[in-house]
C-alpha atoms as a PDB file:
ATOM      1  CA  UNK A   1       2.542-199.306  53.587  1.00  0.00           C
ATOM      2  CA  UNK A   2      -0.525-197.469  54.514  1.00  0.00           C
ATOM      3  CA  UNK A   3      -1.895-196.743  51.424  1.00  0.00           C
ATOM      4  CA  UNK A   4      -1.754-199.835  50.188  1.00  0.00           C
ATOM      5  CA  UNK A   5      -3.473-201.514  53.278  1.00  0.00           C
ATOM      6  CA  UNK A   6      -6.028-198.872  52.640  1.00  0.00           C
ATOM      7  CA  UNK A   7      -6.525-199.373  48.886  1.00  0.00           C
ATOM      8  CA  UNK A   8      -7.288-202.786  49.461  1.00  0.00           C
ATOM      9  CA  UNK A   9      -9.671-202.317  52.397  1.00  0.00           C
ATOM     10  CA  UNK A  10     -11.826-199.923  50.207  1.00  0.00           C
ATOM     11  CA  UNK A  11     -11.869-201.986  47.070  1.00  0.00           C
ATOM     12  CA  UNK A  12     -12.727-204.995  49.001  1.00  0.00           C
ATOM     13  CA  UNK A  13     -15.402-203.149  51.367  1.00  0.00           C
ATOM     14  CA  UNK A  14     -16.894-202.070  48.287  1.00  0.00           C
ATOM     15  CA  UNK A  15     -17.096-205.225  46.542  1.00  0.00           C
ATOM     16  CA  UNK A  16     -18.262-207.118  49.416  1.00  0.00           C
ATOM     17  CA  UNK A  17     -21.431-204.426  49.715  1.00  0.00           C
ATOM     18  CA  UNK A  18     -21.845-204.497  45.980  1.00  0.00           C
ATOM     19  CA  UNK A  19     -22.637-208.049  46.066  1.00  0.00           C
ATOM     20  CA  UNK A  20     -20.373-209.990  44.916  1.00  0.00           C
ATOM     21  CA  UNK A  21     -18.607-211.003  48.251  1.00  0.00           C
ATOM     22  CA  UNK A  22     -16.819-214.699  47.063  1.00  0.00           C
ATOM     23  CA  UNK A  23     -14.049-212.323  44.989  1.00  0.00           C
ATOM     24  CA  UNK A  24     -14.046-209.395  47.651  1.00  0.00           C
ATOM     25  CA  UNK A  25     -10.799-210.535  49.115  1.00  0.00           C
ATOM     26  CA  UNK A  26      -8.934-211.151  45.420  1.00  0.00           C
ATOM     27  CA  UNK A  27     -10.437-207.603  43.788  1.00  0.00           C
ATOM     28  CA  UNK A  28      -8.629-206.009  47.166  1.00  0.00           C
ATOM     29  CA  UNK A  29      -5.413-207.735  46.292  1.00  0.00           C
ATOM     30  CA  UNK A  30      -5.883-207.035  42.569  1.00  0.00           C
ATOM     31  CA  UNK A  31      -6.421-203.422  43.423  1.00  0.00           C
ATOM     32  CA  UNK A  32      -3.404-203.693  46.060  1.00  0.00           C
ATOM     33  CA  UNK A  33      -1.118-205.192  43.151  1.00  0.00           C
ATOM     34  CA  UNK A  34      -1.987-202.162  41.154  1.00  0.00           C
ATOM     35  CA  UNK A  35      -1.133-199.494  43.606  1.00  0.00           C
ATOM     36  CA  UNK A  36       2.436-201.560  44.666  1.00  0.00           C
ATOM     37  CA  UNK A  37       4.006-201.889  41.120  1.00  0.00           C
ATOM     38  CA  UNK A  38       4.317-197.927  40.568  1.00  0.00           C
ATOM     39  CA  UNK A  39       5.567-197.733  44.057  1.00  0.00           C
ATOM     40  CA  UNK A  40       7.978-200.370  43.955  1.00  0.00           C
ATOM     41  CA  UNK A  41       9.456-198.954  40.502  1.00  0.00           C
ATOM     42  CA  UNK A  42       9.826-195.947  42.319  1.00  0.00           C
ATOM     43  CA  UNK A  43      11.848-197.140  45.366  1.00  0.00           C
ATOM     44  CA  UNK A  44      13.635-199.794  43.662  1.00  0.00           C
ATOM     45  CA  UNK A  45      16.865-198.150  44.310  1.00  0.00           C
ATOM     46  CA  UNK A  46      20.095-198.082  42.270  1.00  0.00           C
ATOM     47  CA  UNK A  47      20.498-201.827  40.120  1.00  0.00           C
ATOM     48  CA  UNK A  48      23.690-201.552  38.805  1.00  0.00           C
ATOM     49  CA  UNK A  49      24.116-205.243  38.055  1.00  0.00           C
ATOM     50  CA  UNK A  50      20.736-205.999  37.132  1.00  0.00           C
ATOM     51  CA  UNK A  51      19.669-206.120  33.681  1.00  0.00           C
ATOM     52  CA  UNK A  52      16.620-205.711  31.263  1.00  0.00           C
ATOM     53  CA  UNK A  53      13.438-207.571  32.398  1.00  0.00           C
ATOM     54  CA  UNK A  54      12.096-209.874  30.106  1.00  0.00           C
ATOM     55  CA  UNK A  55       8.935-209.173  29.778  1.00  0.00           C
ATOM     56  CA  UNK A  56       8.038-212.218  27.672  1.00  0.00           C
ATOM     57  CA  UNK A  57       9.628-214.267  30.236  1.00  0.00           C
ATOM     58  CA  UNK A  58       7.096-212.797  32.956  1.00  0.00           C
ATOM     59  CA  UNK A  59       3.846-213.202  30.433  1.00  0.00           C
ATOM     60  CA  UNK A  60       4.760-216.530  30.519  1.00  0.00           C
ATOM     61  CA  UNK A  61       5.798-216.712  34.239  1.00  0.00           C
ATOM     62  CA  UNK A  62       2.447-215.384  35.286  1.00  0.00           C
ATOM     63  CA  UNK A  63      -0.027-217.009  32.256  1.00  0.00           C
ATOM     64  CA  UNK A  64      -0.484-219.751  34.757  1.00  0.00           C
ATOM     65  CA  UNK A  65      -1.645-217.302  37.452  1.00  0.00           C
ATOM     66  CA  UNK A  66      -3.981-215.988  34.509  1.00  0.00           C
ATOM     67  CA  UNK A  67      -5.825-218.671  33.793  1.00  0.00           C
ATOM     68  CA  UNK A  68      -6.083-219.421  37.060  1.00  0.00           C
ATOM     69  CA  UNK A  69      -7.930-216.120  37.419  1.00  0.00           C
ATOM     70  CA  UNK A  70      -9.803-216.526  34.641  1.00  0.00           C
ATOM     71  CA  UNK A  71     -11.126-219.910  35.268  1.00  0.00           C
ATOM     72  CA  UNK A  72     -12.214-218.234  39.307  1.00  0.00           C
ATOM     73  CA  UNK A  73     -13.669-215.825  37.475  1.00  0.00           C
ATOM     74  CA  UNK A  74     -16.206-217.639  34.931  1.00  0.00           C
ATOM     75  CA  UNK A  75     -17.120-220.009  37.494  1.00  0.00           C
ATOM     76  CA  UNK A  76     -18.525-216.998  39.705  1.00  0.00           C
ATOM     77  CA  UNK A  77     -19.668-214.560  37.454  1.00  0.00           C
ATOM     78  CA  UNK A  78     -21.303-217.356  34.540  1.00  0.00           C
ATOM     79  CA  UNK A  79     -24.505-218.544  36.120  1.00  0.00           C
ATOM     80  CA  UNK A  80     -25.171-221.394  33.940  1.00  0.00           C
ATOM     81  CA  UNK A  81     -21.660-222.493  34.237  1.00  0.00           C
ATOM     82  CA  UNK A  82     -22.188-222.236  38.680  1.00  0.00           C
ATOM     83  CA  UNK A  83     -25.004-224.148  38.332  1.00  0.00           C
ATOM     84  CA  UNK A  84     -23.649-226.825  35.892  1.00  0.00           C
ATOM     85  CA  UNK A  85     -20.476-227.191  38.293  1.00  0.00           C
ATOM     86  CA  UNK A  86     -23.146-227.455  41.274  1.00  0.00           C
ATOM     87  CA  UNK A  87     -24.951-230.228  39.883  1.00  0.00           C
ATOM     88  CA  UNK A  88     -21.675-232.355  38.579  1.00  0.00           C
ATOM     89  CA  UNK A  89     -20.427-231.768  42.050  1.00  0.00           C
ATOM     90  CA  UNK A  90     -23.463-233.202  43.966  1.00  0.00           C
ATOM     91  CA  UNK A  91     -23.637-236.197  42.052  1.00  0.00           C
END
């Protein structure tokens, strides 16, 4: 789809110029994500045989994702936690 291809060139244009280049590419895919869920409930289509999604079945599904994410992001954005990593990892 065009719009999302577009979505997630902007965002991650506009990351990478604001600095903080390392994430550029996962803030485009974030942003990407974001635009695609609305679109794909749209189009989904008829489901006849499908049923309810568990949506504490998917928090857990995707909490490993999460604090994969989160860890990516402290490491980048926490200076004295970069710098502590740096040093352990030069030793």
């Amino acid at each position: 789809m065009l719009l999302l291809g577009v979505v997630m060139g902007i965002v991650q244009y506009l990351v990478a110029v604001g600095g903080v280049w390392n994430i550029a590419a996962f803030s485009g895919s974030l942003a990407g994500m974001a635009v695609a869920y609305p679109i794909a409930r749209r189009y989904r289509g008829e489901q006849q045989d499908n049923g309810e999604l568990d949506g504490r079945a998917l928090l857990v599904a995707l909490s490993g994702y999460a604090i994969l994410v989160a860890v990516i992001l402290a490491v980048q954005l926490i200076p004295a936690l970069n710098d502590f990593l740096d040093r352990w990892s030069s030793r």
